[in-house]
Protein backbone atom coordinates (compact mmCIF):
# COMPACT_ATOMS: atom_id res chain seq x y z
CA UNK A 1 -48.44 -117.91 -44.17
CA UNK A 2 -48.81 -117.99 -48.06
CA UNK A 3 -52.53 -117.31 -46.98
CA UNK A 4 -51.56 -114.56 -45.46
CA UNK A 5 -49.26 -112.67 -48.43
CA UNK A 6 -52.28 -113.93 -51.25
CA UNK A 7 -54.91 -112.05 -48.99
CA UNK A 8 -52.55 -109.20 -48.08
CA UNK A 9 -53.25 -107.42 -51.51
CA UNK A 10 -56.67 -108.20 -52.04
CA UNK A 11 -57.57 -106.75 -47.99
CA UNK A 12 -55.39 -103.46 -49.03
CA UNK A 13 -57.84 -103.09 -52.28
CA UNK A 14 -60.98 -103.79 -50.36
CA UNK A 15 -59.90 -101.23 -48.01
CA UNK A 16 -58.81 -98.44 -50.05
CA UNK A 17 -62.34 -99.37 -52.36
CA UNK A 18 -64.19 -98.72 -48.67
CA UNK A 19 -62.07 -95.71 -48.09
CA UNK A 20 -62.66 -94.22 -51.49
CA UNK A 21 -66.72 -94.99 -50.96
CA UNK A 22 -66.93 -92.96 -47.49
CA UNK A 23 -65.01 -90.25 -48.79
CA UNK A 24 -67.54 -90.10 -51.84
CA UNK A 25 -70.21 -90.31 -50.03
CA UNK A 26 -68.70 -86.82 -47.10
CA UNK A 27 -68.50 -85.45 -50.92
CA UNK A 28 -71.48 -85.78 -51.76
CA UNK A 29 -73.21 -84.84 -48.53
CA UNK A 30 -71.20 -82.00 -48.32
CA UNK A 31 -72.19 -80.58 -51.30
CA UNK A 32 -75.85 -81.34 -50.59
CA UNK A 33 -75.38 -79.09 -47.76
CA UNK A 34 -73.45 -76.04 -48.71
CA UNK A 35 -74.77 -75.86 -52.48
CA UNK A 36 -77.66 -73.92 -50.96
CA UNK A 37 -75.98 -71.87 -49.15
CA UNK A 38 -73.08 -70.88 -51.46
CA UNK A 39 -76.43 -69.96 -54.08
CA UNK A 40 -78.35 -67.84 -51.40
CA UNK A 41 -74.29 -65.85 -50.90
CA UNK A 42 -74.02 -65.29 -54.52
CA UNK A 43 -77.64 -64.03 -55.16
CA UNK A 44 -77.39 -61.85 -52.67
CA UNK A 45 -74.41 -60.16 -54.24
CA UNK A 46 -75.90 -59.81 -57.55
CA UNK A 47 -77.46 -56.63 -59.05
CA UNK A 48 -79.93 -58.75 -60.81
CA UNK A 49 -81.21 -61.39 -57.98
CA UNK A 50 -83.86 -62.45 -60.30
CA UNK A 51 -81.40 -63.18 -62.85
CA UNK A 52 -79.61 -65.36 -60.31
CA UNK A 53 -82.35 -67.27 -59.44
CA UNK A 54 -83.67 -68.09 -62.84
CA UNK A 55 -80.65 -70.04 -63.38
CA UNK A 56 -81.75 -72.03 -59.94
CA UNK A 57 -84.53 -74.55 -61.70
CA UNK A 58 -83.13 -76.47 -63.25
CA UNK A 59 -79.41 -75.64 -61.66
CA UNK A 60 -76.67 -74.05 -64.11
CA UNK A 61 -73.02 -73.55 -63.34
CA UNK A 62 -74.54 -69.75 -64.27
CA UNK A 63 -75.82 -69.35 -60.91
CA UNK A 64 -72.43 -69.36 -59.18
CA UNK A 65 -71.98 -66.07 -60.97
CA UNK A 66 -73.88 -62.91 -59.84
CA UNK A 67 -76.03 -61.77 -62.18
CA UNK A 68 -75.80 -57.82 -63.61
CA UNK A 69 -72.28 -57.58 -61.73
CA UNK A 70 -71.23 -57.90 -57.95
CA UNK A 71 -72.61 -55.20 -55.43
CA UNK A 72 -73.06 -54.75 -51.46
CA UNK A 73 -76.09 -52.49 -51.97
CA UNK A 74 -78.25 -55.45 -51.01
CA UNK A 75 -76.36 -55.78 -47.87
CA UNK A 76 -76.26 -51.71 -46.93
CA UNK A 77 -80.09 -51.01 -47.80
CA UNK A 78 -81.53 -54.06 -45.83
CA UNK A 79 -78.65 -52.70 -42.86
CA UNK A 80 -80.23 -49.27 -42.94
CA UNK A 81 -84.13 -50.45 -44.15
CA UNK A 82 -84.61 -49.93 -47.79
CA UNK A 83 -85.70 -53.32 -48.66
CA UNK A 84 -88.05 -54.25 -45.73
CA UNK A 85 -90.64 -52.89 -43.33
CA UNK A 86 -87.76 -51.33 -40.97
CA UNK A 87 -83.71 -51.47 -40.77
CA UNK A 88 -82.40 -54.62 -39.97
CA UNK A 89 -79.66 -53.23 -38.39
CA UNK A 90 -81.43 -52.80 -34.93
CA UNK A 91 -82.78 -56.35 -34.92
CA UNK A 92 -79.21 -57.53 -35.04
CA UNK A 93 -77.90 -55.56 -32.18
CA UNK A 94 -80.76 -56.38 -30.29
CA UNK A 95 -79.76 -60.27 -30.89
CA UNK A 96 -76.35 -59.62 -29.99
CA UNK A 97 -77.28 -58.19 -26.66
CA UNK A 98 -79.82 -60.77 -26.01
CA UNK A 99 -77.35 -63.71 -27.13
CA UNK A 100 -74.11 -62.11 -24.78
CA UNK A 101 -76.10 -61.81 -21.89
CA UNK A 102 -77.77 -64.93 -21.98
CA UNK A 103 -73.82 -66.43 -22.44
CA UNK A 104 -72.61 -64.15 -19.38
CA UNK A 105 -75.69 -64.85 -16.76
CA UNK A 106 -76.76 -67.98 -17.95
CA UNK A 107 -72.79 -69.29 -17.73
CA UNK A 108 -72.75 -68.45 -14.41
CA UNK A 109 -75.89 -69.97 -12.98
CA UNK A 110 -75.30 -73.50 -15.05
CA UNK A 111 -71.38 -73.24 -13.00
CA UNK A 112 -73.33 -72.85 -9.72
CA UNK A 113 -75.79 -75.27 -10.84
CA UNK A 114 -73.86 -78.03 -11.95
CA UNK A 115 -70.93 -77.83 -9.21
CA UNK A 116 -73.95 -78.45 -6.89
CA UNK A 117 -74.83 -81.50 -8.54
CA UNK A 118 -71.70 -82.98 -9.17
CA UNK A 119 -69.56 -82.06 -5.86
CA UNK A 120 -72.12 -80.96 -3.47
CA UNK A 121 -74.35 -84.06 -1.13
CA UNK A 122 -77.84 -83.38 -0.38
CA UNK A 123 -81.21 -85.49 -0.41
CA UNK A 124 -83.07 -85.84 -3.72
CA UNK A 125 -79.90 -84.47 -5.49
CA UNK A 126 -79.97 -87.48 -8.27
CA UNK A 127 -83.97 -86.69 -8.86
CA UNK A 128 -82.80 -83.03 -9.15
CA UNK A 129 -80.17 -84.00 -11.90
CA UNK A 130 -83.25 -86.37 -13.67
CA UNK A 131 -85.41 -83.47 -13.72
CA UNK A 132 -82.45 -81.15 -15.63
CA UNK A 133 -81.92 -83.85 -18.35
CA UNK A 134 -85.61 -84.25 -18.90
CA UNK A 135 -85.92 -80.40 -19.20
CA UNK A 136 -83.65 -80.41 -22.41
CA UNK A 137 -85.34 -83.03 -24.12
CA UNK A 138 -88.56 -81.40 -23.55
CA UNK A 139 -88.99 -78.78 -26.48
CA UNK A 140 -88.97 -75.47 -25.42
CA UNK A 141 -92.03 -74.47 -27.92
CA UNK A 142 -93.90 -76.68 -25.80
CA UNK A 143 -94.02 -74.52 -23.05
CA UNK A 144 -93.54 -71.02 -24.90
CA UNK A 145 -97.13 -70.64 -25.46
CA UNK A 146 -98.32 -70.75 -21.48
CA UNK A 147 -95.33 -69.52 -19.99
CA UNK A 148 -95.68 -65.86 -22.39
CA UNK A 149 -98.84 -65.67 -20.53
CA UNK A 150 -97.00 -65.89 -17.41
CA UNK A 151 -94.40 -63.53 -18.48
CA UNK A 152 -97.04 -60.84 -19.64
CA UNK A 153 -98.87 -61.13 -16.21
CA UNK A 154 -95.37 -60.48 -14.45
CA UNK A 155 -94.67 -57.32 -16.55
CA UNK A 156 -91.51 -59.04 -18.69
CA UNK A 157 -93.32 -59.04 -22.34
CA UNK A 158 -92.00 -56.75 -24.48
CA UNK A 159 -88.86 -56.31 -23.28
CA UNK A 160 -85.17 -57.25 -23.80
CA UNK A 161 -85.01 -58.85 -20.58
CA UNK A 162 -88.33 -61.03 -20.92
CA UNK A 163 -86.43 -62.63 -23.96
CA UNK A 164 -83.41 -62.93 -21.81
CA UNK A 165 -84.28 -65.01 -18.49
CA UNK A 166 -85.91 -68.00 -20.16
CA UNK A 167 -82.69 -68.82 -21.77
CA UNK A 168 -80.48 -68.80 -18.70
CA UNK A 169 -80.65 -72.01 -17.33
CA UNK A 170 -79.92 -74.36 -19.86
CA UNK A 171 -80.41 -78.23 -18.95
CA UNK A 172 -78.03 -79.21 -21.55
CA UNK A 173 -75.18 -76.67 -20.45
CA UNK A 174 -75.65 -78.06 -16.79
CA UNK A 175 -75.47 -81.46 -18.05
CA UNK A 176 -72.47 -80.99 -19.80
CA UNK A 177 -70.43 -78.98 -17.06
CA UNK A 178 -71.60 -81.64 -13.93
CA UNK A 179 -69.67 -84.51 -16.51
CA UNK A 180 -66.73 -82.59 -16.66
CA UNK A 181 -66.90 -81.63 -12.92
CA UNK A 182 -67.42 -85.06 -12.32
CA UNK A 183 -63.65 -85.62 -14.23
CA UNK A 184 -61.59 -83.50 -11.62
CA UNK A 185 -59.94 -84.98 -8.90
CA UNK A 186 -61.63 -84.99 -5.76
CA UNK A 187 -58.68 -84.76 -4.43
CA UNK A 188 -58.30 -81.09 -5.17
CA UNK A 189 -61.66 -80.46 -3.50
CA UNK A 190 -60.79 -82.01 -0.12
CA UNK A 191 -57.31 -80.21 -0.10
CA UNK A 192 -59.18 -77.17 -1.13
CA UNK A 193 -61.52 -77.54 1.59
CA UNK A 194 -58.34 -77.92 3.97
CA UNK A 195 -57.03 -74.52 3.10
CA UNK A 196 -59.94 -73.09 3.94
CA UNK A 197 -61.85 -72.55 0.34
CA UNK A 198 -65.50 -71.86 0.61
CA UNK A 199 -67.66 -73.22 -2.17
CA UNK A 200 -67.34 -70.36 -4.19
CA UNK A 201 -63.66 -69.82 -4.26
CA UNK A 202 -63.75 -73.79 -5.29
CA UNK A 203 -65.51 -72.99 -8.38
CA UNK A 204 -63.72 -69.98 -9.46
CA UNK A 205 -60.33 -71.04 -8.63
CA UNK A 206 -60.44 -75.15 -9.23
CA UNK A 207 -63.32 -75.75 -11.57
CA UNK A 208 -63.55 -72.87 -13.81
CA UNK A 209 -59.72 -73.19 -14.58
CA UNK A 210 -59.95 -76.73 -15.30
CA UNK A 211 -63.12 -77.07 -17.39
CA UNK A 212 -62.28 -74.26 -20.08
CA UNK A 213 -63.46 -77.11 -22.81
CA UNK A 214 -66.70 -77.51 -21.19
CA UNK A 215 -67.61 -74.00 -20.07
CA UNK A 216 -66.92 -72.89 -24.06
CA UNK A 217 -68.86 -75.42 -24.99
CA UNK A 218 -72.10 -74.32 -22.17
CA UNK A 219 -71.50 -70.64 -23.73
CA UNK A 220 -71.26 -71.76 -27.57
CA UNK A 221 -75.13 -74.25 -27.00
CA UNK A 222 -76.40 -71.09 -24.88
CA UNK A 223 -75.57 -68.42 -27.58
CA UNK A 224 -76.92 -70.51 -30.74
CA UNK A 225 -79.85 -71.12 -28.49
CA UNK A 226 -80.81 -67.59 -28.20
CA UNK A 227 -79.73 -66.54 -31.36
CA UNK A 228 -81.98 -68.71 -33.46
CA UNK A 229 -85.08 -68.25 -31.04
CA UNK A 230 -87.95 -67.29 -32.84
CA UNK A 231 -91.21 -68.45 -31.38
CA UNK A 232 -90.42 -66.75 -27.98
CA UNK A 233 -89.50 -63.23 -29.28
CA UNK A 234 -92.69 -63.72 -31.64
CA UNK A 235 -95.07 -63.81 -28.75
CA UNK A 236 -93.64 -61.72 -26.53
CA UNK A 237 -92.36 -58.95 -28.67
CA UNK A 238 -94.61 -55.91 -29.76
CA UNK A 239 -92.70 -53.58 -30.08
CA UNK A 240 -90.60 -53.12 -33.39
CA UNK A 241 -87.44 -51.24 -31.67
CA UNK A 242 -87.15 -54.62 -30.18
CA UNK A 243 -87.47 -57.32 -32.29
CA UNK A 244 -84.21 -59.62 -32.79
CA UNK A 245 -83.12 -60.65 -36.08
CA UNK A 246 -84.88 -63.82 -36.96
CA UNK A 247 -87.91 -62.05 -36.36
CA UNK A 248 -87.01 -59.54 -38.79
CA UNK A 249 -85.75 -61.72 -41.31
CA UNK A 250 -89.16 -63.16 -41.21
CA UNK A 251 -90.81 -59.70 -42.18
CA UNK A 252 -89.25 -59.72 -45.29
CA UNK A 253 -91.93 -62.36 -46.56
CA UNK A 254 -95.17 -61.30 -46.69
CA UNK A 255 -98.36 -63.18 -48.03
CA UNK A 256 -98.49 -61.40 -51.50
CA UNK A 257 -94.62 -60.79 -52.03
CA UNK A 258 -90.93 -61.80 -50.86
CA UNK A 259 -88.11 -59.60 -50.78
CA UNK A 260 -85.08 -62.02 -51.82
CA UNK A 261 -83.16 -59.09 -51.91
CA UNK A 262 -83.04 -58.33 -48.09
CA UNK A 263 -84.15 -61.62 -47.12
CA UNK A 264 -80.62 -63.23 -48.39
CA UNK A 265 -78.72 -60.52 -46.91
CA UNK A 266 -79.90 -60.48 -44.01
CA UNK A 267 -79.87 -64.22 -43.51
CA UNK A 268 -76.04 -64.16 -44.85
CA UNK A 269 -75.69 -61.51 -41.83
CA UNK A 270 -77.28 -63.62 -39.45
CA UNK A 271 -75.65 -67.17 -40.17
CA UNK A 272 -72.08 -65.57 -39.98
CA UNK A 273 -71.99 -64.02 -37.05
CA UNK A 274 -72.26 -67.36 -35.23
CA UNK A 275 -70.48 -68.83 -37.59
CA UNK A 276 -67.18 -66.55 -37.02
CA UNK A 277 -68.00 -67.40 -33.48
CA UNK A 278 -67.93 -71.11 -33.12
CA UNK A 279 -65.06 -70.69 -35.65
CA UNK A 280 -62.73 -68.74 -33.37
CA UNK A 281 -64.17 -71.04 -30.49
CA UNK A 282 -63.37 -74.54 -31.91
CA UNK A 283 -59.67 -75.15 -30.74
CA UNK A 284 -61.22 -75.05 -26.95
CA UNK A 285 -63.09 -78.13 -27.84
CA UNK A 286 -62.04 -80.92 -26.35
CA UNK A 287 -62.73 -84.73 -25.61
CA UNK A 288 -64.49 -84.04 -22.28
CA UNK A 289 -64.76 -86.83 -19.72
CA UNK A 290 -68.63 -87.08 -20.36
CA UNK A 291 -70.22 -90.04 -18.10
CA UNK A 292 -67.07 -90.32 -15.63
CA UNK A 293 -69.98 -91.21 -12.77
CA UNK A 294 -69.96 -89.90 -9.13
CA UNK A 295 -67.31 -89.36 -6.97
């Protein structure tokens, strides 16, 4: 017992020393992250973004401070095209449709997709299931190159939709939907199934309600997905009405110049959009019942 009280101090100071460590150390990487990030915002408010960067190498406390004086001009000229090859403006709408769309369609084929391998019984249905996981650890630039060949023999290149359909059925949205379907009762199925519910009505009035977490979650991986695709737009994209934004951003650095200017606006534009989303979105995550086996 005297043990016990002599240790008691010394265990408390070991543990607040650990503590104090960890919490130095989410400091520190922390800062290693968003110091970048909180340069590239204030450059690209700054008259002078030259002036800004000079103070970059070696790093100043100056560079937190816009050079010349604070202005949006960066931010309205890149919008409208004064500071690239065309308006950026365009690119990001095209994005957003590409990115919602992919969210709506692509939502509702992983649903179908994973209620049928988490609730439905047919042969080969766990080799099915194998083959989904392996298609999201398989990196989709592998395949980009061959299958844009495809897609410009079917007629999709160059087009909205072309950039669209190969983003629909995400193996790592199904993945994550067929765990949580795997978490409700089966229970609620069979007494479904009593009253007469077809598959569909069990998905749209058991499922969907109960699995908000995990369907945000399928929408939030599918629309940062297509948002930061850039290899696929890239090869199948000619047309300069319809480039998305990455694409664009990419314009703005050429092999004898880069515009900082519109290249940190427009990448400022870019991040926050998903940012703001995944922001609003992050109370309906959830501990999901991931790995709660068959039923």
């Amino acid at each position: 017992m005297q043990l016990h009280y002599a240790s008691g101090p010394i265990v408390q100071w070991r543990r607040r020393l650990y503590r104090s460590v960890l919490l130095l150390l989410a400091i520190g990487a922390t800062a290693y992250a968003i110091v970048p990030i909180i340069l590239i915002v204030v450059a690209s408010f700054a008259k002078n973004i030259n002036a800004s960067m000079a103070y970059w190498d070696p790093l100043s406390w100056r560079a937190l401070i816009p050079a010349g004086g604070v202005t949006i001009s960066n931010y309205t000229e890149a919008m409208r095209g004064a500071l690239g090859p065309a308006a950026f403006a365009p690119a990001l709408l095209n994005s957003i449709i590409v990115s919602l769309s992919t969210v709506v369609a692509g939502l509702l084929i992983c649903i179908l997709a994973a209620y049928a391998l988490a609730v439905l019984r047919f042969r080969l249905r766990e080799a099915v299931f194998a083959l989904v996981v392996v298609s999201f650890l398989v990196p989709f630039d592998l395949v980009s190159i061959p299958l844009a060949g495809s897609f410009r023999s079917w007629g999709l290149s160059n087009s909205l939709t072309g950039l669209i359909i190969p983003g629909l059925a995400s193996g790592l949205s199904i993945f994550i939907l067929r765990q949580f379907f795997l978490g409700i009762p089966r229970e609620l199925v069979d007494a479904g199934r009593v009253d007469g519910m077809t598959n569909l009505r069990l998905i749209f009035s058991i499922f969907v309600p109960l699995s908000k977490p995990a369907i945000v979650g399928a929408g939030v991986i599918l629309f940062l997905a297509q948002w930061g695709e850039y290899l696929w737009p890239l090869l199948t994209i000619n047309d300069p009405s319809k480039e998305v934004a990455p694409v664009a951003l990419a314009e703005y650095i050429t092999e004898y110049a880069t515009n900082f200017s519109g290249l940190f606006a427009c990448a400022i534009v870019t991040t926050v959009l998903p940012m703001t989303a995944v922001f609003l979105l992050q109370r309906f995550f959830s501990a999901t019942p991931v790995g709660a086996g068959d039923k």
